[in-house]
N, C-alpha and C. Protein backbone atom coordinates (compact mmCIF):
# COMPACT_ATOMS: atom_id res chain seq x y z
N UNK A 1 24.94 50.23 5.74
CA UNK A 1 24.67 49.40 4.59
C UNK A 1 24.37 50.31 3.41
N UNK A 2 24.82 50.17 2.38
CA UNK A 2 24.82 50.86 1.37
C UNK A 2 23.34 49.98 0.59
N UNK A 3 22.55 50.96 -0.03
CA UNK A 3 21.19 50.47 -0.34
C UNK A 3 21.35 49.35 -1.18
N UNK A 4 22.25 50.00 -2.17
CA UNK A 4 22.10 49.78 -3.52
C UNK A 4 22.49 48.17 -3.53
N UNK A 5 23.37 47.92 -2.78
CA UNK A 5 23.71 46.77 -2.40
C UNK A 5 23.07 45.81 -0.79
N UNK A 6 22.39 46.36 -0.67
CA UNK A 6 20.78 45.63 0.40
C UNK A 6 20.37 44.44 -0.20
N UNK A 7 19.97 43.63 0.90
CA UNK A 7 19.42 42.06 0.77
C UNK A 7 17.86 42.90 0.14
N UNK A 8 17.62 42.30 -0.54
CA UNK A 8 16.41 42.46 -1.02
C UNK A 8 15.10 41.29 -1.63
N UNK A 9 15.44 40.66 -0.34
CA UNK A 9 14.49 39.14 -0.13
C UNK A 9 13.26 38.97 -0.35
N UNK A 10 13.08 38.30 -0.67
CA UNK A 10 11.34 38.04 -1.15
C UNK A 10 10.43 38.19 0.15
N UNK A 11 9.48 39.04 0.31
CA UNK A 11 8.48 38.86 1.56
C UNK A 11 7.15 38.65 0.89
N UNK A 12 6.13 38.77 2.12
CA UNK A 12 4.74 37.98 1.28
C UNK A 12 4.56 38.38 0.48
N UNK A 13 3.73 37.67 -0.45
CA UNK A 13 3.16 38.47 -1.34
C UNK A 13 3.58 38.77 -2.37
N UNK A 14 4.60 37.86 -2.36
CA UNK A 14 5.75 38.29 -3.77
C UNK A 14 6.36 39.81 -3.47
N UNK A 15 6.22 40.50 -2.55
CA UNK A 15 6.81 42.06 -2.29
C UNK A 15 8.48 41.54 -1.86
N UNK A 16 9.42 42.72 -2.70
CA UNK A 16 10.48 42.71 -2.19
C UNK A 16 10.44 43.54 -1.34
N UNK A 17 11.31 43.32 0.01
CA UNK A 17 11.46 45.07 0.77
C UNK A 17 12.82 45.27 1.22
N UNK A 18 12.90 46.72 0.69
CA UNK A 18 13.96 46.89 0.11
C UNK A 18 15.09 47.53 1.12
N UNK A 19 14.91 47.08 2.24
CA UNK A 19 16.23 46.59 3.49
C UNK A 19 15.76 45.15 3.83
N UNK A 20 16.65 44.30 4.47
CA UNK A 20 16.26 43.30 5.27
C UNK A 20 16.29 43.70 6.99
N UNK A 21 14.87 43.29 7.06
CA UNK A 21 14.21 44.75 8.56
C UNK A 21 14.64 43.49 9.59
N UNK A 22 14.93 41.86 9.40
CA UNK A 22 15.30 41.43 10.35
C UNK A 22 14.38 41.72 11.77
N UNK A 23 13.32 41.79 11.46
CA UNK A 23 12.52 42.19 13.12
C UNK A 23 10.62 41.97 11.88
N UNK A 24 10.27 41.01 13.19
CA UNK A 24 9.03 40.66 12.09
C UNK A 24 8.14 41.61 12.40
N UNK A 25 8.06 42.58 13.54
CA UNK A 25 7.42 43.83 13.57
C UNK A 25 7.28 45.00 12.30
N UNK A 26 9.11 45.15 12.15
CA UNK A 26 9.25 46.01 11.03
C UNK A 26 8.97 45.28 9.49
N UNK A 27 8.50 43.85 9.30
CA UNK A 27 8.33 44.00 8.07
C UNK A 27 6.87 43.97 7.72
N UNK A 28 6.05 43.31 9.15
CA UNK A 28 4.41 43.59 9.06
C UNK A 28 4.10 44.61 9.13
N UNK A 29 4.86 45.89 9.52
CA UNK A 29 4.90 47.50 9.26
C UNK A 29 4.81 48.11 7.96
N UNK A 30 5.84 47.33 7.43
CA UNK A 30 6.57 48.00 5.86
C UNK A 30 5.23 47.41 4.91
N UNK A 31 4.90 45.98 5.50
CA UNK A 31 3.57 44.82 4.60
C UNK A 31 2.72 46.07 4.27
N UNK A 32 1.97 46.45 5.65
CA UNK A 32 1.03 46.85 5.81
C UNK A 32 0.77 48.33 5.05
N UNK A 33 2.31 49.45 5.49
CA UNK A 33 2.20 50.80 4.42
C UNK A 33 2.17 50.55 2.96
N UNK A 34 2.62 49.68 2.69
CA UNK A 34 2.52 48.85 1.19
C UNK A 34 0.62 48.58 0.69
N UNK A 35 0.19 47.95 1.35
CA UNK A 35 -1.15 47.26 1.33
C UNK A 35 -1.86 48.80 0.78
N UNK A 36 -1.68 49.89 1.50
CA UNK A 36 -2.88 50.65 1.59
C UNK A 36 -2.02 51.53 0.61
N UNK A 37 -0.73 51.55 0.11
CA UNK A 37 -0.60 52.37 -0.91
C UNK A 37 -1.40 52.76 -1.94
N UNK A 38 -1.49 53.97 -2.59
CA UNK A 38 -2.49 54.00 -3.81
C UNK A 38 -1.65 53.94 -4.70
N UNK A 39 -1.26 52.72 -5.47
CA UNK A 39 -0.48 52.85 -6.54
C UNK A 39 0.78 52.95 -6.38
N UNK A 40 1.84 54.46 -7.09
CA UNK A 40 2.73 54.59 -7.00
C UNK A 40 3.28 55.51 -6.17
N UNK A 41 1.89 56.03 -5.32
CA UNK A 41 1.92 57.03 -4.33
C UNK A 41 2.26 56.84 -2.94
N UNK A 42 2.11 57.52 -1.81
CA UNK A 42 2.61 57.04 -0.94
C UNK A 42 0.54 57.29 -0.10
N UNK A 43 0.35 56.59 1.40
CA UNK A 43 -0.83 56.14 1.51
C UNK A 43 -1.03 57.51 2.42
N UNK A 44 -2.13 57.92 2.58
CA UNK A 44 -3.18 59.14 3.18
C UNK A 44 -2.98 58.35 4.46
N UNK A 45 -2.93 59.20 5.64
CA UNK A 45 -2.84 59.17 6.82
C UNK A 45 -4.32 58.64 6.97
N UNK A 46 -5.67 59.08 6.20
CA UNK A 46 -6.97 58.37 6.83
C UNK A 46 -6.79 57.11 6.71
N UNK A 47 -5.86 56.47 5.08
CA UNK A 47 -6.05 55.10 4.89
C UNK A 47 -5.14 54.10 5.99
N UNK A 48 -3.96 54.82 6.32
CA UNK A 48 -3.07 53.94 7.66
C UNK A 48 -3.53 54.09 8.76
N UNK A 49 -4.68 52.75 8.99
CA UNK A 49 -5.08 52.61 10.05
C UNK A 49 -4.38 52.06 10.90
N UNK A 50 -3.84 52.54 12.55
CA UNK A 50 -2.94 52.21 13.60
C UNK A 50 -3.57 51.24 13.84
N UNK A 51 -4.50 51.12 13.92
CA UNK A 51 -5.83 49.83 14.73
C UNK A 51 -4.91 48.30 13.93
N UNK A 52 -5.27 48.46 12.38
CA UNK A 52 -4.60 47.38 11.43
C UNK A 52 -2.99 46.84 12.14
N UNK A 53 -2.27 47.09 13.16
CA UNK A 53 -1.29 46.86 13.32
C UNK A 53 -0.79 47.20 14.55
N UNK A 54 -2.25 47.04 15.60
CA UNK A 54 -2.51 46.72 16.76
C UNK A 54 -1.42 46.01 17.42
N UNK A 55 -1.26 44.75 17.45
CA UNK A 55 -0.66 44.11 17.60
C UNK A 55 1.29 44.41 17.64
N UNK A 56 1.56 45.37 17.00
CA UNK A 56 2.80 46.14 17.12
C UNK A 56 2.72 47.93 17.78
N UNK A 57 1.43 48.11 17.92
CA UNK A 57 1.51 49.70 18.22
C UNK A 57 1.95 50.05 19.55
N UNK A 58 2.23 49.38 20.63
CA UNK A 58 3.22 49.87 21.12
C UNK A 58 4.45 50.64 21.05
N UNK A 59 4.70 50.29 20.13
CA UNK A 59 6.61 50.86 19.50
C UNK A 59 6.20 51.69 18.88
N UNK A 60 5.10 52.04 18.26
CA UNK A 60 4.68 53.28 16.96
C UNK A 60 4.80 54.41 17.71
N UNK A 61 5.20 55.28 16.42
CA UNK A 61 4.74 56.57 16.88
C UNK A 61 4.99 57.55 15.16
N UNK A 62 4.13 58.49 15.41
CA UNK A 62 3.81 59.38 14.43
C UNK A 62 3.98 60.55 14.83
N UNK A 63 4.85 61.34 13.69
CA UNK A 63 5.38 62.70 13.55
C UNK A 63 4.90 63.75 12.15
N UNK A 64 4.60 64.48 13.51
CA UNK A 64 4.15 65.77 12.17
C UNK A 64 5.45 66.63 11.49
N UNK A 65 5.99 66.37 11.02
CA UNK A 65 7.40 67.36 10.63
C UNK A 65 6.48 68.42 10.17
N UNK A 66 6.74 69.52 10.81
CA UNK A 66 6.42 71.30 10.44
C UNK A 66 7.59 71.66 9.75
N UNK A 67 8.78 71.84 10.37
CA UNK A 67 9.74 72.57 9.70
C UNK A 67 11.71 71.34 9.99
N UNK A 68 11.98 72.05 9.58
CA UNK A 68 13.06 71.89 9.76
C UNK A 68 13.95 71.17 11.20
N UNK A 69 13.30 71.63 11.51
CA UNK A 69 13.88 71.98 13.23
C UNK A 69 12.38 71.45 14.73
N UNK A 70 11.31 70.93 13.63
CA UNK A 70 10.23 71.03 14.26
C UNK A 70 9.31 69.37 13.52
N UNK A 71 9.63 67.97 14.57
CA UNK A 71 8.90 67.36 14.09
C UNK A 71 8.21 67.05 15.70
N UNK A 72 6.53 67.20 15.57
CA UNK A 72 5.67 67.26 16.68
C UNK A 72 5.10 65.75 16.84
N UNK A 73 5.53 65.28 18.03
CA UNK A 73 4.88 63.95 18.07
C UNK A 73 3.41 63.98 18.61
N UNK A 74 2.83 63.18 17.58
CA UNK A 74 1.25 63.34 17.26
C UNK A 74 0.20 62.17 17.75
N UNK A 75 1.46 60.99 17.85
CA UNK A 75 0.66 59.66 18.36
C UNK A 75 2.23 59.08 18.74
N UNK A 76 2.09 57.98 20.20
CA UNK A 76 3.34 56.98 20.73
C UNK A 76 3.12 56.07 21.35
N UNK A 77 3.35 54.92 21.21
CA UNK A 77 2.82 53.49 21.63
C UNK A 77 3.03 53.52 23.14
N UNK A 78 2.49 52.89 23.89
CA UNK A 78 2.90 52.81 25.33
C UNK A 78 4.04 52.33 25.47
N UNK A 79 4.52 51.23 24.64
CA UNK A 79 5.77 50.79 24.71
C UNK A 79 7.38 51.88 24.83
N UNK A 80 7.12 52.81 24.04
CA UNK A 80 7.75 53.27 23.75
C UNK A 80 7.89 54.15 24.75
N UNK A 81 6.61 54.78 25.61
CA UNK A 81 6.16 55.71 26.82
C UNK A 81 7.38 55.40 27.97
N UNK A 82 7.15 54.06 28.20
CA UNK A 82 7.70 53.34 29.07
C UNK A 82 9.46 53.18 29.11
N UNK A 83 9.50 52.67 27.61
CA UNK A 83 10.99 53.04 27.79
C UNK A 83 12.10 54.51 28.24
N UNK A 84 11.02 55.18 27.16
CA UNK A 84 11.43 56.55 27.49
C UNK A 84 11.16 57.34 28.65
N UNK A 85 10.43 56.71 29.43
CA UNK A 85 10.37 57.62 30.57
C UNK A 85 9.63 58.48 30.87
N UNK A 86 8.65 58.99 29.51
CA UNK A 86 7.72 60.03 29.38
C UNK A 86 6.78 60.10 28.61
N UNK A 87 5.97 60.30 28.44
CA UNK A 87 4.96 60.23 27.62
C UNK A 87 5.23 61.73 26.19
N UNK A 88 5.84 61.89 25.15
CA UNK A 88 6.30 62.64 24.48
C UNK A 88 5.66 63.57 23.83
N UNK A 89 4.00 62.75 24.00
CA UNK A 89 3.12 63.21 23.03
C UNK A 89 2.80 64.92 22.60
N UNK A 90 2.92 65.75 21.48
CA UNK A 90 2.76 67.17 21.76
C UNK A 90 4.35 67.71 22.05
N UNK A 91 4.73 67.06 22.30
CA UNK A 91 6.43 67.46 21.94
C UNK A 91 7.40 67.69 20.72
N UNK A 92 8.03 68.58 20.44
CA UNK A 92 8.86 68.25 19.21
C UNK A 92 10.03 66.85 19.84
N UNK A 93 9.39 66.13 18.75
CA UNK A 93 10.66 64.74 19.45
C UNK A 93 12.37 65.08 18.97
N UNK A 94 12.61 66.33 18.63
CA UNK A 94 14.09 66.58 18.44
C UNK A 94 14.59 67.36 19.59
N UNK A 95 13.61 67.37 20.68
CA UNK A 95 13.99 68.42 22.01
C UNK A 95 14.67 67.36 22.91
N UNK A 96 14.55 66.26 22.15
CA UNK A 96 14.73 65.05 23.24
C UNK A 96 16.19 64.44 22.44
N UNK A 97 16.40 64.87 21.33
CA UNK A 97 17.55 64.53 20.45
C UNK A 97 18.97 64.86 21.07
N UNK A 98 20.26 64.15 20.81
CA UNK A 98 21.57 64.78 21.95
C UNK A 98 22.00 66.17 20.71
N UNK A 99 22.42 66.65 21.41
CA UNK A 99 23.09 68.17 20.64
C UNK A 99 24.08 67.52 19.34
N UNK A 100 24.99 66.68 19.78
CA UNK A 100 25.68 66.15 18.37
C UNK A 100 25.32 65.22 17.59
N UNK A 101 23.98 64.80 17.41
CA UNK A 101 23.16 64.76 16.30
C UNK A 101 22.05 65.31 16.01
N UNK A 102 21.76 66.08 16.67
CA UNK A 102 20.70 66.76 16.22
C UNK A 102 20.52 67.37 14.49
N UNK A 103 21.53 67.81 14.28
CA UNK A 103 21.29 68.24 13.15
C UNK A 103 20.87 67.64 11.91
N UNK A 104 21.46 66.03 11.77
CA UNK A 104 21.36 65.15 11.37
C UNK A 104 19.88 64.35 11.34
N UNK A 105 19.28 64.68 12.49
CA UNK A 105 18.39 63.84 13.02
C UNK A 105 17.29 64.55 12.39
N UNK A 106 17.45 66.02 12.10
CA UNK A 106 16.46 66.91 11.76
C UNK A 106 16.12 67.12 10.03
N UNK A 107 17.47 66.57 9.41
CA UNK A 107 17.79 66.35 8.40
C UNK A 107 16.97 65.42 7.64
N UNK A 108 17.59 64.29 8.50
CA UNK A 108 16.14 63.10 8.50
C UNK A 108 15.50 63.07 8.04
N UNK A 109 14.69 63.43 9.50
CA UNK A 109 13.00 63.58 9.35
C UNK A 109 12.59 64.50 8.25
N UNK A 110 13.14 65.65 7.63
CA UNK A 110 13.33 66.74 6.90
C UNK A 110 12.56 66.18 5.78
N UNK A 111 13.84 64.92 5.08
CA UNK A 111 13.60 64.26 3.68
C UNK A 111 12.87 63.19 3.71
N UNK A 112 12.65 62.75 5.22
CA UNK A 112 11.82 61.40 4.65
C UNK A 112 10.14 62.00 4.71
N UNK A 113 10.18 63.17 5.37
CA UNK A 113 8.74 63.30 5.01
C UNK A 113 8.54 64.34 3.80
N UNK A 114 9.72 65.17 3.82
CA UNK A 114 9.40 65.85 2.24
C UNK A 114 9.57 65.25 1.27
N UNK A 115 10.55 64.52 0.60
CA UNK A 115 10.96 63.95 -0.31
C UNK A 115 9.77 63.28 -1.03
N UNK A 116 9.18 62.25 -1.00
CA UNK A 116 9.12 61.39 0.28
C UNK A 116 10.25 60.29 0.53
N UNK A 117 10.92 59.69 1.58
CA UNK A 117 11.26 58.54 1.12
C UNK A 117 11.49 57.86 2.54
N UNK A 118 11.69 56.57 2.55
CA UNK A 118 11.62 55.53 3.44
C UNK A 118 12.82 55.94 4.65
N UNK A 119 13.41 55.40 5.87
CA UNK A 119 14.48 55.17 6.40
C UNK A 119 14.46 54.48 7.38
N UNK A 120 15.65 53.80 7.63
CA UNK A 120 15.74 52.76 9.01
C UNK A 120 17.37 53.37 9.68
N UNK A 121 16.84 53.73 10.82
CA UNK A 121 17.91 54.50 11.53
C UNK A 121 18.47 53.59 12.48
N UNK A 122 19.50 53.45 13.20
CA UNK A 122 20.37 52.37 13.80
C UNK A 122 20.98 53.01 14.92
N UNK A 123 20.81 53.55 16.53
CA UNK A 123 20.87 54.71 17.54
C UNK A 123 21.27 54.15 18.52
N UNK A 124 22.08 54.77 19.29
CA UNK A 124 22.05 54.76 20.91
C UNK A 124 21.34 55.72 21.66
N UNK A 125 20.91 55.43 22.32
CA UNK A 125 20.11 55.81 23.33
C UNK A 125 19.84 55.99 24.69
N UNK A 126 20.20 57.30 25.69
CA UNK A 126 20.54 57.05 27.42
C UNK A 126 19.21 57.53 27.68
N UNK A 127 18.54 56.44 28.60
CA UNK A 127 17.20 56.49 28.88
C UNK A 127 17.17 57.69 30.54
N UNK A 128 16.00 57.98 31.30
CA UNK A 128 16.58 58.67 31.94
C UNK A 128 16.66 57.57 33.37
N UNK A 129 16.55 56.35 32.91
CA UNK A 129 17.28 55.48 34.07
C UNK A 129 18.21 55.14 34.32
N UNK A 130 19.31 55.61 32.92
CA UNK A 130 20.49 56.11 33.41
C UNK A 130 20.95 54.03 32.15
N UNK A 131 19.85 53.73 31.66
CA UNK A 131 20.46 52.93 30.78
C UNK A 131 20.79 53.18 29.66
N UNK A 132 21.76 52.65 29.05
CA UNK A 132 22.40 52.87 27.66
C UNK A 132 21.72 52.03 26.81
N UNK A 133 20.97 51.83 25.17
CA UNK A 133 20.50 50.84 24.76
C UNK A 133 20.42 51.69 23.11
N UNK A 134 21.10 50.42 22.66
CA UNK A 134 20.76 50.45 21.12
C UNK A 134 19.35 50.28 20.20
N UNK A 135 19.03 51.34 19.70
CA UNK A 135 17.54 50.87 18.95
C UNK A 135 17.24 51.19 17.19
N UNK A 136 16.55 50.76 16.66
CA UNK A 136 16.20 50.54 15.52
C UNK A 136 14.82 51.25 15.37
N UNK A 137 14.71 52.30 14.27
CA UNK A 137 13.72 52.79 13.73
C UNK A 137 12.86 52.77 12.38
N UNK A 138 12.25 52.41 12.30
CA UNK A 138 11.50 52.02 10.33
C UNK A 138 11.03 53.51 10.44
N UNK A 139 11.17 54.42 9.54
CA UNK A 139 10.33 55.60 9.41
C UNK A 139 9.66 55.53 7.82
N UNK A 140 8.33 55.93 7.66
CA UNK A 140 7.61 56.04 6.48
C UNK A 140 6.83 57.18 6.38
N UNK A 141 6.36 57.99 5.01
CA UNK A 141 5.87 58.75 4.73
C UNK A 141 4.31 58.75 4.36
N UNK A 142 3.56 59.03 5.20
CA UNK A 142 2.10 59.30 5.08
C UNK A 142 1.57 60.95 4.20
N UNK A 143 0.36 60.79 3.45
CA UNK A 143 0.01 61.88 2.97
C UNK A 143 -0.78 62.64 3.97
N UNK A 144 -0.44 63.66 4.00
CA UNK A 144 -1.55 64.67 4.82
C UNK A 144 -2.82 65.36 4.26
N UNK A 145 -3.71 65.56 4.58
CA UNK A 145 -4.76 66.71 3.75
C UNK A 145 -4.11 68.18 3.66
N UNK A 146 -4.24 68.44 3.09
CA UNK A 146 -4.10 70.04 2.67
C UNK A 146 -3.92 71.25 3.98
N UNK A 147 -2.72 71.27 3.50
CA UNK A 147 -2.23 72.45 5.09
C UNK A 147 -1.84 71.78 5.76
N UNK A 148 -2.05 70.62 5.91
CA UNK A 148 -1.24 70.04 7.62
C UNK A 148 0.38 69.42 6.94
N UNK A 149 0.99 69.56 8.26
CA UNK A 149 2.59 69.51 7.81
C UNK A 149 2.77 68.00 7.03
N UNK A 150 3.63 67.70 6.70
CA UNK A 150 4.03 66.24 6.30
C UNK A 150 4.35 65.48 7.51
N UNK A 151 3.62 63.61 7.19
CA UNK A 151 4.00 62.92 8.21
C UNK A 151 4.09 61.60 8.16
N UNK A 152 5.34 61.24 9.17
CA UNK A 152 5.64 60.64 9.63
C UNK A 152 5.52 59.26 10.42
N UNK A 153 5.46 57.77 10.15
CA UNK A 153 5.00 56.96 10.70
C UNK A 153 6.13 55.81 11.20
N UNK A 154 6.58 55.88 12.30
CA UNK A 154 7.53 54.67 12.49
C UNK A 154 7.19 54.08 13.84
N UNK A 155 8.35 53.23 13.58
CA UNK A 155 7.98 51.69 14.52
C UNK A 155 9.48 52.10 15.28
N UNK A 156 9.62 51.70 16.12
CA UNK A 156 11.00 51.47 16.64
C UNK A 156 11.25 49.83 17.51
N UNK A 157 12.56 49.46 17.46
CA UNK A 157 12.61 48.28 18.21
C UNK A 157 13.91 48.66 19.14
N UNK A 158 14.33 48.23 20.31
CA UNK A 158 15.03 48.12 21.11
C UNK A 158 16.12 46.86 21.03
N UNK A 159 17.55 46.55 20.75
CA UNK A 159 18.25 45.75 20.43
C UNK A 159 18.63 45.01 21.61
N UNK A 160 18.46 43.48 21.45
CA UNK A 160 18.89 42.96 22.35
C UNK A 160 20.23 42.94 23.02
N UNK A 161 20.53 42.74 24.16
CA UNK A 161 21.71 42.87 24.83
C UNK A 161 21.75 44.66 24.96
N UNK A 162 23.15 44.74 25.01
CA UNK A 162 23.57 46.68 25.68
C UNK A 162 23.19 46.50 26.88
N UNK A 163 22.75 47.89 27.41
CA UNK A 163 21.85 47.61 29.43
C UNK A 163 23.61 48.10 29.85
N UNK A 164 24.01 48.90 29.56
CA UNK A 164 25.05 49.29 29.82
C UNK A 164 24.53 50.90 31.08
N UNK A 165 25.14 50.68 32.55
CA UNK A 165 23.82 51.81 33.23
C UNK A 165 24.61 52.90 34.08
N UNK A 166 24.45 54.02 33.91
CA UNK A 166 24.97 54.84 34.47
C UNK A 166 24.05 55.26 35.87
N UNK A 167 24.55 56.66 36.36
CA UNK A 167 23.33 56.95 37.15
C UNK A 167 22.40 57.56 36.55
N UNK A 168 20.83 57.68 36.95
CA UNK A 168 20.00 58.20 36.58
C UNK A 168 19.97 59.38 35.53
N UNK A 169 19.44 60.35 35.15
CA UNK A 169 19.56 61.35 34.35
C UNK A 169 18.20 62.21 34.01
N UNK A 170 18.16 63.31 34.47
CA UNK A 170 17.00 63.86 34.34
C UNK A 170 16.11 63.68 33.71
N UNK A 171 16.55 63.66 32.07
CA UNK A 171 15.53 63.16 30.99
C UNK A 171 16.16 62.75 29.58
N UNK A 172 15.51 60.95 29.33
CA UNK A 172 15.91 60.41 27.99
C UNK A 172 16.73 61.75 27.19
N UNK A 173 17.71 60.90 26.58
CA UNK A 173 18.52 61.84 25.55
C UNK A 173 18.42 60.61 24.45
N UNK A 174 17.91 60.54 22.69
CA UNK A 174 18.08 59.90 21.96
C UNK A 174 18.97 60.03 21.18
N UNK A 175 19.10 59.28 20.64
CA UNK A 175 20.40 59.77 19.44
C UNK A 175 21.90 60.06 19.84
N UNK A 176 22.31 59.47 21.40
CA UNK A 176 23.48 59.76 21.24
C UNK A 176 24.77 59.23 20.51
N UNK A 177 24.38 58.74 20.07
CA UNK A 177 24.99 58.12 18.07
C UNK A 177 24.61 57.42 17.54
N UNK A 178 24.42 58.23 16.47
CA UNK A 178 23.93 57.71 15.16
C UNK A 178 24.56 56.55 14.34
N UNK A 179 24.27 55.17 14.69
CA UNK A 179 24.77 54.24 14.41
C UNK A 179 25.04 53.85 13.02
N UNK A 180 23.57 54.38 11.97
CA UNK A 180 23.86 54.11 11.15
C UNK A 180 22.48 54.81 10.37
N UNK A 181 21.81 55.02 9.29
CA UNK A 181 21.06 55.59 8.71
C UNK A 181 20.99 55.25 7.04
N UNK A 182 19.89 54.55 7.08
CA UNK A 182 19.73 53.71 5.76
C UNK A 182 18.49 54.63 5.14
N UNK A 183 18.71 55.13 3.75
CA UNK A 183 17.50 55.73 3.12
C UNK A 183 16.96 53.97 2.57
N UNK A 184 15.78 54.41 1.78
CA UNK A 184 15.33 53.38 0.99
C UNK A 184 14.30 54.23 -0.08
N UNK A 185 14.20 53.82 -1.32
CA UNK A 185 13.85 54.74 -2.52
C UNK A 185 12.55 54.10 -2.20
N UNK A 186 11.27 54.69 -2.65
CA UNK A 186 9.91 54.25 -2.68
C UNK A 186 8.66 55.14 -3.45
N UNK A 187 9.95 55.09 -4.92
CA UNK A 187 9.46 55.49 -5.71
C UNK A 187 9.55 57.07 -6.33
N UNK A 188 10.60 57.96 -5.24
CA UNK A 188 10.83 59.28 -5.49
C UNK A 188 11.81 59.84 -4.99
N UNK A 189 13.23 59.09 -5.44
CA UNK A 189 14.03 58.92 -4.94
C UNK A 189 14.68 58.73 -3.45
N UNK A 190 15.71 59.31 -3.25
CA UNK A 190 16.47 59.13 -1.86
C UNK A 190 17.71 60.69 -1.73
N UNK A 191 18.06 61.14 -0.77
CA UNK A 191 18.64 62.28 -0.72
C UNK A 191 19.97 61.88 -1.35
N UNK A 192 20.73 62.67 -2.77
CA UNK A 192 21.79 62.52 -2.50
C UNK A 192 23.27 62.29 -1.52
N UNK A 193 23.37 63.24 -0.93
CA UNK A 193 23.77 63.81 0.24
C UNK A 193 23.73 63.82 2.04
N UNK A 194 24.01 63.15 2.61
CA UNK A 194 23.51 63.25 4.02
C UNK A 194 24.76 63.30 5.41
């Protein structure tokens, strides 16, 4: 979906948001990083409280992007534990990425936490039960204190239907295509280029 041309529907509050997230998880997500914004800024990791959005933190998870090549998962919903097979936490979550997107994937995370700017990623995914399954990611940009890397806050959802199953497989591989990858501007632009 090209942004510029995105449904851009009225949600509470008189807020537009600026994909249609179609999943009422991802837009009480998007509500909520909104709520605690300061202004025109993007919100301090003390002010996004996980607790506030309880009720969806299963699917969450939070990334420290260090570098390039290096985003460290810092917090992951059980939900997400479960699907994947592992508990990720303390991992770079791009070790778990397939080799032909990786680069892409690193890219990503790169701009949405430097830049800053929004994204909803659109993936396949071979779990290591050997299932195939399409999933959906909201990623948002939190402020850090001073010295710590930039980060990362998303939700993910799992698409109904797929369950397409091979045999088993040592360990989850994400990203084995990149379905689709939507920036969203939030105030400081969006990457030309991707």
């Amino acid at each position: 979906m090209d942004l510029a041309q995105a449904d851009r529907r009225p949600a509470t509050a008189s807020r537009a948001h600026p994909v249609d997230f179609n999943h009422p998880g991802f837009t009480a997500f998007y509500d909520y990083w909104q709520s605690v914004r300061p202004g025109a800024g993007i919100p301090t990791s003390s002010a996004f409280d996980l607790l506030e959005i309880a009720g969806w933190l299963s699917d969450v998870t939070v990334l420290d992007v260090a570098s390039l090549n290096v985003a460290t998962v810092r917090f992951v919903g059980t939900g997400l534990v479960e699907r994947l097979g592992i508990d990720p936490t303390g991992m770079n979550v791009l070790s778990m990425q397939a080799k032909n997107s990786f680069d892409r994937a690193a890219r990503g995370y790169h701009a949405m936490a430097n830049l800053p700017c929004g994204g909803m990623a659109r993936y396949v995914s071979v779990y290591s039960s050997g299932r195939e399954a399409i999933a959906r990611s909201l990623y948002l940009p939190v402020a850090t204190p001073t010295g710590e890397p930039p980060r990362l806050v998303s939700m993910s959802a799992r698409e109904e239907g797929g369950g397409v199953y091979a045999d088993p497989i040592e360990r989850t591989v994400t990203g084995t295509k990149i379905l689709s990858l939507d920036w969203f501007d939030l105030g400081f632009g969006v990457p030309a280029d991707f």
